[in-house]
N, C-alpha and C. Protein backbone atom coordinates (compact mmCIF):
# COMPACT_ATOMS: atom_id res chain seq x y z
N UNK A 1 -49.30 -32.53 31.50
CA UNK A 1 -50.17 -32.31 30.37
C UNK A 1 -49.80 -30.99 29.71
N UNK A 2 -49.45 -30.58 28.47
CA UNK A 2 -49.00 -29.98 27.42
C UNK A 2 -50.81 -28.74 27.11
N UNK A 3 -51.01 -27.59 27.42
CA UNK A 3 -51.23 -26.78 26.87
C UNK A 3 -51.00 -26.56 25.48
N UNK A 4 -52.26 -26.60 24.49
CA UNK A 4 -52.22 -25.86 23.21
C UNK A 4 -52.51 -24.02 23.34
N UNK A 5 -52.13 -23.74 22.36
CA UNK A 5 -52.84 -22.28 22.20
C UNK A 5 -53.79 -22.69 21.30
N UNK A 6 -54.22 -21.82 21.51
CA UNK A 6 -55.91 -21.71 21.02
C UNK A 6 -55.90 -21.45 19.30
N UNK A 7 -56.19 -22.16 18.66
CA UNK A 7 -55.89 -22.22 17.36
C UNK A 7 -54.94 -22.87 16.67
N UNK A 8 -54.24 -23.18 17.28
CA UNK A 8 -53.30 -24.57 17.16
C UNK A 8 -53.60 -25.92 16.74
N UNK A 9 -55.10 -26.11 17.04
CA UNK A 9 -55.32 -27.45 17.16
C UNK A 9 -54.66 -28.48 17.81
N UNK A 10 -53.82 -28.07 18.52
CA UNK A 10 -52.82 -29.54 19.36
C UNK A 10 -52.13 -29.65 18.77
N UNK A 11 -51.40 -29.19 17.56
CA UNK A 11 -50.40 -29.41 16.25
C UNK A 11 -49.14 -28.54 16.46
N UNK A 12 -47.72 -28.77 16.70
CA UNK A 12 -46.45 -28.06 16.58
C UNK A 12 -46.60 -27.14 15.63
N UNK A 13 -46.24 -25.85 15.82
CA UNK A 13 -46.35 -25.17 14.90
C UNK A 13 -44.80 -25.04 14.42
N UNK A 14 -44.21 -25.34 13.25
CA UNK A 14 -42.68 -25.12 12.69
C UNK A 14 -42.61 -23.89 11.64
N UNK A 15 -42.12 -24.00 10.97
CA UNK A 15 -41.29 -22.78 10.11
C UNK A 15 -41.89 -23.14 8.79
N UNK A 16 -42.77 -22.16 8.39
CA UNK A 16 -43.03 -22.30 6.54
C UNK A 16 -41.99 -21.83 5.88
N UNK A 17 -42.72 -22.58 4.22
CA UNK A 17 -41.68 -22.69 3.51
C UNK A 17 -41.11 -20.95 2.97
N UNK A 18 -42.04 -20.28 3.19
CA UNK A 18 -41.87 -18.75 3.00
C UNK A 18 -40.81 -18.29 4.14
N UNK A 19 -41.36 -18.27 5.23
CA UNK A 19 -39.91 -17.96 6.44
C UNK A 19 -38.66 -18.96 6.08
N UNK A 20 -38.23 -19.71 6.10
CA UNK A 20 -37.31 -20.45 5.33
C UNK A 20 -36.22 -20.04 4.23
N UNK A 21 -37.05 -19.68 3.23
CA UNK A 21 -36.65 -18.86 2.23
C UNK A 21 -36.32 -17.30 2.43
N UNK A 22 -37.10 -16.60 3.14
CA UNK A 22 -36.71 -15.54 3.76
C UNK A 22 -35.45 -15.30 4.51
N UNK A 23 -35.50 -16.23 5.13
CA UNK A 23 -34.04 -16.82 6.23
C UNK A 23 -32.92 -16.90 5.43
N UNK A 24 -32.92 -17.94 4.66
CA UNK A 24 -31.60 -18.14 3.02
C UNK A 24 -31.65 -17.30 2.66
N UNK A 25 -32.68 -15.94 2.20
CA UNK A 25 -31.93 -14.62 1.36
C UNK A 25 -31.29 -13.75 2.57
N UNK A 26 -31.80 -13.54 3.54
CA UNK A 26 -30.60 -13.14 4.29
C UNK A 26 -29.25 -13.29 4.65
N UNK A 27 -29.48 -14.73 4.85
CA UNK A 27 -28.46 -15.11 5.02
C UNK A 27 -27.03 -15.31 3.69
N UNK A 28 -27.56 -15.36 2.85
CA UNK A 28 -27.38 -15.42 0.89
C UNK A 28 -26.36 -13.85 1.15
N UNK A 29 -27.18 -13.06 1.25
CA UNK A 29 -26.57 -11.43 1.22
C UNK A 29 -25.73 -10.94 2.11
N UNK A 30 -25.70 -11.51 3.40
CA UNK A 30 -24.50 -11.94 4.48
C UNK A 30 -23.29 -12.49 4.02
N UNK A 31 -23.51 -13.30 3.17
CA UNK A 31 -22.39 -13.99 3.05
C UNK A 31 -21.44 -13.50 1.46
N UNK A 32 -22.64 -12.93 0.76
CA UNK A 32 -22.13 -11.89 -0.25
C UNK A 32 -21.20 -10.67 0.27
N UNK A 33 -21.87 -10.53 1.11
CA UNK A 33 -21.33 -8.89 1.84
C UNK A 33 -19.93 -9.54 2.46
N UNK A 34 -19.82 -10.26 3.30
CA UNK A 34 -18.73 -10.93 3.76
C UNK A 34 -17.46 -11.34 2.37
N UNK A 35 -18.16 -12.12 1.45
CA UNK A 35 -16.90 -12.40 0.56
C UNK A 35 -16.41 -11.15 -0.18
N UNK A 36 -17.01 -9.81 -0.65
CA UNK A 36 -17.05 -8.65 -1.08
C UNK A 36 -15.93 -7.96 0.02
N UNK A 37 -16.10 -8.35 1.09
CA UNK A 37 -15.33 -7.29 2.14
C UNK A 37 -13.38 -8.74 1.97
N UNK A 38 -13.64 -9.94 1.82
CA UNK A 38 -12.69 -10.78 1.56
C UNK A 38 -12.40 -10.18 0.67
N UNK A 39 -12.87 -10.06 -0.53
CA UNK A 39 -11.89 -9.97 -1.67
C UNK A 39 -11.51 -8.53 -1.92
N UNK A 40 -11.95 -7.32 -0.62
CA UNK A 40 -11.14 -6.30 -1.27
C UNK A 40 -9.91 -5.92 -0.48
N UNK A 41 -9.94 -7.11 0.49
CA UNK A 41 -9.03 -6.66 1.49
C UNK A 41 -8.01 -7.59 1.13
N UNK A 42 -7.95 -8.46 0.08
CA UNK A 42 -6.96 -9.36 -0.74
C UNK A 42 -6.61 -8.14 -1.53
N UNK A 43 -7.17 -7.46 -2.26
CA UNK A 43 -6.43 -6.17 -3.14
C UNK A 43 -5.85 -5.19 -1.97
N UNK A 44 -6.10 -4.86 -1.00
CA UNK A 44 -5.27 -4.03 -0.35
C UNK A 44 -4.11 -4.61 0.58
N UNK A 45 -4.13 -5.91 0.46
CA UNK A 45 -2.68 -6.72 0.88
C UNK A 45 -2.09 -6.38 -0.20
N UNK A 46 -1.97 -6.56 -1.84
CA UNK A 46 -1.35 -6.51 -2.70
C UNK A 46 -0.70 -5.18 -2.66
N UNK A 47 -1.44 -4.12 -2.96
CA UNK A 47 -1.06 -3.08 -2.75
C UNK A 47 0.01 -2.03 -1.92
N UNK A 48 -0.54 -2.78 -0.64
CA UNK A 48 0.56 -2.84 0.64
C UNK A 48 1.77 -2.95 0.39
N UNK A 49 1.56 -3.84 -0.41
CA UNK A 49 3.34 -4.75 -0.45
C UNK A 49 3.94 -3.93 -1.75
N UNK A 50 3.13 -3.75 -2.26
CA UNK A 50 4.05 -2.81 -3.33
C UNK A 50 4.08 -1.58 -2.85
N UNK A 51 3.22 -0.85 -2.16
CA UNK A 51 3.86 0.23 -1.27
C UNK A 51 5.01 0.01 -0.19
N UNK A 52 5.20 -0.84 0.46
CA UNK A 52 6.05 -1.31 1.29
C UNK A 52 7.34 -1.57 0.14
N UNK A 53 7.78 -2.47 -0.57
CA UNK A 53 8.73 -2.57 -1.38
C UNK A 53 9.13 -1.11 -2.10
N UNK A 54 7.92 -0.38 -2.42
CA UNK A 54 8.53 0.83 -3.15
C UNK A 54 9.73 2.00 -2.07
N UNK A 55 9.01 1.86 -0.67
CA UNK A 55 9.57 2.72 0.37
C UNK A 55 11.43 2.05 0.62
N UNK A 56 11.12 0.80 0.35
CA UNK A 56 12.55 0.15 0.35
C UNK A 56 13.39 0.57 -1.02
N UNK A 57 13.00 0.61 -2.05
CA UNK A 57 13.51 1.33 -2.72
C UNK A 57 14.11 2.45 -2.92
N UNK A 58 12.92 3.37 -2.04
CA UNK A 58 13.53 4.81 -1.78
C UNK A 58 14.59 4.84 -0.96
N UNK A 59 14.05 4.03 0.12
CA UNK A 59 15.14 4.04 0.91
C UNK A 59 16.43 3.97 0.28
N UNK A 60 16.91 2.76 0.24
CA UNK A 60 17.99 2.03 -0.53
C UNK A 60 18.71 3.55 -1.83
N UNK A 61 17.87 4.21 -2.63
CA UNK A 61 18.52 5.09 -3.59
C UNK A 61 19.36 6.12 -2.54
N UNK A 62 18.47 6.51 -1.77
CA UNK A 62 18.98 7.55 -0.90
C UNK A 62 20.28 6.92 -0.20
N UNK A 63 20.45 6.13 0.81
CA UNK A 63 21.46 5.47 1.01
C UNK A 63 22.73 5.43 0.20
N UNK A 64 22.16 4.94 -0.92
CA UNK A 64 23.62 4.32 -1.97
C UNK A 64 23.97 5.96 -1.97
N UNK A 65 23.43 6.49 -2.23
CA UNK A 65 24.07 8.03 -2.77
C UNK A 65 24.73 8.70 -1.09
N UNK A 66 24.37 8.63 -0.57
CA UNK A 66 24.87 8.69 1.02
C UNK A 66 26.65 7.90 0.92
N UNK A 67 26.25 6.52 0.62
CA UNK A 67 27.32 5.46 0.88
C UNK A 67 28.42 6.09 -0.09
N UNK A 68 27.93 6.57 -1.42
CA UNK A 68 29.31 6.96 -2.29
C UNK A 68 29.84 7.98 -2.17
N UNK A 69 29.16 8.87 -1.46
CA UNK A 69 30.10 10.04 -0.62
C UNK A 69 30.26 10.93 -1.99
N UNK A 70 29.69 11.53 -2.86
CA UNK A 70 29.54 11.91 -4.60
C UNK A 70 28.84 13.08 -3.86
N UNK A 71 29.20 14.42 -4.71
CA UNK A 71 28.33 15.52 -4.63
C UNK A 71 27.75 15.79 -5.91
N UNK A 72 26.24 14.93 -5.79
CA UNK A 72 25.79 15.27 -7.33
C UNK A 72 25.65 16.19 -7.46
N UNK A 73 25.04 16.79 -8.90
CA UNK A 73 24.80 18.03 -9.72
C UNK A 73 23.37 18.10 -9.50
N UNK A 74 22.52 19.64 -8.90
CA UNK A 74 21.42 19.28 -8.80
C UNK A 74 20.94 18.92 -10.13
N UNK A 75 19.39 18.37 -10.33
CA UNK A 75 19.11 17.93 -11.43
C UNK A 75 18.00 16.60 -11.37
N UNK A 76 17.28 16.13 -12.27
CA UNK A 76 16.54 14.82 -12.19
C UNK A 76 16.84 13.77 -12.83
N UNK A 77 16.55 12.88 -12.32
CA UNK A 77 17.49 11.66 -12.37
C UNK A 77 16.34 10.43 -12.20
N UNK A 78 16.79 9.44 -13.13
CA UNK A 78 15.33 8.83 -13.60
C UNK A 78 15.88 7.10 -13.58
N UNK A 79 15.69 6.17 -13.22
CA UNK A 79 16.09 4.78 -13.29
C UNK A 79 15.16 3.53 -12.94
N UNK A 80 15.52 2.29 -12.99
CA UNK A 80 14.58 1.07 -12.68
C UNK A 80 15.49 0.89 -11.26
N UNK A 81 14.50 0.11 -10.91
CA UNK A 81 15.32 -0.91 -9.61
C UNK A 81 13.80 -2.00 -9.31
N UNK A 82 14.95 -3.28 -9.42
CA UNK A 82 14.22 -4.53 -8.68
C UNK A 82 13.76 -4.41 -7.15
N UNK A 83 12.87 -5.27 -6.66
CA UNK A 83 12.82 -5.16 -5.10
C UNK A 83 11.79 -6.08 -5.24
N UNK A 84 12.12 -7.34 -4.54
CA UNK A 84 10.92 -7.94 -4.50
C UNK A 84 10.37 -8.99 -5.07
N UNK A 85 10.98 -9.03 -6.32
CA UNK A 85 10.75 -9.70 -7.43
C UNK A 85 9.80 -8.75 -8.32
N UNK A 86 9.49 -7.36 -8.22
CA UNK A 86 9.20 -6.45 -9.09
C UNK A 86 9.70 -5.91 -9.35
N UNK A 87 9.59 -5.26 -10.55
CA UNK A 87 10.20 -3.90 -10.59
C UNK A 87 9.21 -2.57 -10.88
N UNK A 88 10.20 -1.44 -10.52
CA UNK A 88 9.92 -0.23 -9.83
C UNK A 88 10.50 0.46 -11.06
N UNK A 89 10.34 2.01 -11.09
CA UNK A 89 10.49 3.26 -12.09
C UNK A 89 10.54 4.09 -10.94
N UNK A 90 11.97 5.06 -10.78
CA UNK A 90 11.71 5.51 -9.77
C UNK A 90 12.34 7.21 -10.93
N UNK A 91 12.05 8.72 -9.87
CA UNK A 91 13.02 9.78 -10.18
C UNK A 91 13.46 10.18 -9.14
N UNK A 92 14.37 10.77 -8.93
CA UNK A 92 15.18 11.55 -8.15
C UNK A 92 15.21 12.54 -8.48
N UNK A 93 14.82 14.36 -7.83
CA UNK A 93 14.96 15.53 -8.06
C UNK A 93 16.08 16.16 -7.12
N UNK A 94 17.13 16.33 -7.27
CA UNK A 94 17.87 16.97 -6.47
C UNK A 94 17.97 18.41 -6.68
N UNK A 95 17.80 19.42 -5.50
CA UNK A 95 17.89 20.30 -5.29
C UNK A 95 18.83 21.22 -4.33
N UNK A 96 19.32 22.51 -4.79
CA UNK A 96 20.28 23.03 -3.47
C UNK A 96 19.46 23.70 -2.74
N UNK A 97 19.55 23.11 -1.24
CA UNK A 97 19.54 24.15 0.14
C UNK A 97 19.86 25.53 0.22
N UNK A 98 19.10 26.02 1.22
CA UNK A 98 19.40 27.62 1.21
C UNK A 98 21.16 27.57 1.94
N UNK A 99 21.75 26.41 2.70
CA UNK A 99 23.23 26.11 3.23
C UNK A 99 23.80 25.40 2.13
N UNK A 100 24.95 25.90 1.10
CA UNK A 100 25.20 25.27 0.67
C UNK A 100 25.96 23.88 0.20
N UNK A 101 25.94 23.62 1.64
CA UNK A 101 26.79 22.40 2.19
C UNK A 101 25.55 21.07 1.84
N UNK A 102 24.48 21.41 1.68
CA UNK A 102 23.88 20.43 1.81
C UNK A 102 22.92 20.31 0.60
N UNK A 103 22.37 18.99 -0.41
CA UNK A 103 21.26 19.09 -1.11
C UNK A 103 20.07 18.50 -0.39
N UNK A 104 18.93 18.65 -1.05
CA UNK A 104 17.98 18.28 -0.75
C UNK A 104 17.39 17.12 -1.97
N UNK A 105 17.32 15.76 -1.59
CA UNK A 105 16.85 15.15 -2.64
C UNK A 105 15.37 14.50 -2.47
N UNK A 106 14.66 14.61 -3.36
CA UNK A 106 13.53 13.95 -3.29
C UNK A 106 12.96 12.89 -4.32
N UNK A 107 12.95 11.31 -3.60
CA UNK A 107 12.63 10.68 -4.40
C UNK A 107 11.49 9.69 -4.07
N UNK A 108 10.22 9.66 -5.63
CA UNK A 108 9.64 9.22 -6.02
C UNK A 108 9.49 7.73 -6.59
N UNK A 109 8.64 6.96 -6.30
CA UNK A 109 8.58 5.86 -7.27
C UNK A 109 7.61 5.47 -7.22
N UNK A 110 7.43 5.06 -8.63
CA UNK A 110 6.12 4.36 -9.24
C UNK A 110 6.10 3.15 -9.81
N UNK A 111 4.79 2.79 -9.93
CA UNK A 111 4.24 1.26 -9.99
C UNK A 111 5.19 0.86 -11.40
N UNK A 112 5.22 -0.38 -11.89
CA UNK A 112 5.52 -0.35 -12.39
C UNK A 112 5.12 -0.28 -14.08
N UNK A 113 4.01 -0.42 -14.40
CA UNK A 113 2.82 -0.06 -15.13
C UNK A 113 3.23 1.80 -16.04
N UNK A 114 3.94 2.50 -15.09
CA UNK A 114 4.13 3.74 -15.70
C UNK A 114 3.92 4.63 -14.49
N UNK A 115 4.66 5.79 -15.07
CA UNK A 115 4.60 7.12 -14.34
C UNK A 115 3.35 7.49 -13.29
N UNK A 116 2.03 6.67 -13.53
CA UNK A 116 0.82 7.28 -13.05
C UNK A 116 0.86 7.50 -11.82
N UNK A 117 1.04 6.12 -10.90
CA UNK A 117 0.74 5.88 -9.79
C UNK A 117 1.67 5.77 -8.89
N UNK A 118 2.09 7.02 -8.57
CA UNK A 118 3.46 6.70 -7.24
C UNK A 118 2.77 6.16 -5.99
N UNK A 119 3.46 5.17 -6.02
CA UNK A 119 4.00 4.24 -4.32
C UNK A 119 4.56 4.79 -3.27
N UNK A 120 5.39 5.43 -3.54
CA UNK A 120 6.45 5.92 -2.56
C UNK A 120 6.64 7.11 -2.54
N UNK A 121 7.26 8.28 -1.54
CA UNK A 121 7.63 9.28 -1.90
C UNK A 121 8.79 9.55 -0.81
N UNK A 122 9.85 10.01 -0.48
CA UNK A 122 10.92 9.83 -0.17
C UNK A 122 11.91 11.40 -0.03
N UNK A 123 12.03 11.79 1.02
CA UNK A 123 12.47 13.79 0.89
C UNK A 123 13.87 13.27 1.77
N UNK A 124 15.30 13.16 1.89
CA UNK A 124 16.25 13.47 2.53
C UNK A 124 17.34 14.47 1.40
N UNK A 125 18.26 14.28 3.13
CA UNK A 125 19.15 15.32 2.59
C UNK A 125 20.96 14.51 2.75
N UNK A 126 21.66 14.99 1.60
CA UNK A 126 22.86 14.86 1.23
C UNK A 126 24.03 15.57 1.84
N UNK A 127 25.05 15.60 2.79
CA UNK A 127 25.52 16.69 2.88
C UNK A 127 27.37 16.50 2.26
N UNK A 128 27.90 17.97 1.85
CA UNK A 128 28.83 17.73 0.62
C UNK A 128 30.03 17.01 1.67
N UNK A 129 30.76 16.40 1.04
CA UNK A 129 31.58 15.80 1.49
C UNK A 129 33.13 16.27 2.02
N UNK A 130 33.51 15.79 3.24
CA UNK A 130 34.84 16.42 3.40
C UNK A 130 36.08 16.43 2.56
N UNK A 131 36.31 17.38 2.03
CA UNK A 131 37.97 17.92 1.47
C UNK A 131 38.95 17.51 2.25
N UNK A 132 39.64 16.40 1.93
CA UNK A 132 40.56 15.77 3.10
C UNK A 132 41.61 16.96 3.06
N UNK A 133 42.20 17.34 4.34
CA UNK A 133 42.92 18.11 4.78
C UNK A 133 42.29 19.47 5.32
N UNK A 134 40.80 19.01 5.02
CA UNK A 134 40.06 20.53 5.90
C UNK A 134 39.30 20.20 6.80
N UNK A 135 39.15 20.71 8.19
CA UNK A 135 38.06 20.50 9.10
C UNK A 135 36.67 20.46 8.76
């Protein structure tokens, strides 16, 4: 035999239509908050990847100038490069070391939109190349 509480009348007591509704706006703003935190972490994948592609870029400038074995002139130095299927605006500032065997280059690149927003930033060093017939 089944016990009522006292005021019950013997009747199930369930969920009004007020708790109900109370329940759905919570739950409503949960799931707002949830797609809000989805969609900003879709903009910081994007982002990523164009920071990631820009660092390959840097990379890659520094390299080639490595690979051609060239003792540039210090100075700034300004160009495009693909990567990615974007493209990039990058500069190069080359500078001389307190040894003068060696420069110091530092390179930058930005979105591709304009100068504003650098992606990348990029500091190695060059060193001058051997004079065949000298140690």
């Amino acid at each position: 035999m089944m016990k009522s509480y006292p005021g019950s009348c013997g009747r199930n007591r369930g969920f009004t239509l007020v708790e109900v509704l109370v329940a759905l706006a919570i739950i409503a703003f949960a799931l707002m908050a949830a797609l809000r935190a989805a969609g900003q972490g879709t903009i910081n994948v994007g982002e990523l990847r164009s920071r990631l592609l820009a660092g390959w870029v840097a990379e890659n400038l520094l390299t080639e100038q490595r690979a051609r074995g060239t003792w540039p002139p210090p100075g700034t130095y300004r160009g495009t490069a693909k990567q990615g299927n974007m493209d990039f605006t990058w500069q190069a500032d080359i500078t001389e070391t307190a040894n003068p065997s060696f420069r110091r280059v530092n390179i930058s690149v930005f979105a591709p939109a304009g100068e504003s927003h650098r992606l990348a930033h990029l500091t190695g060093y060059l060193a001058q190349p051997a004079i065949p017939g000298n140690p």
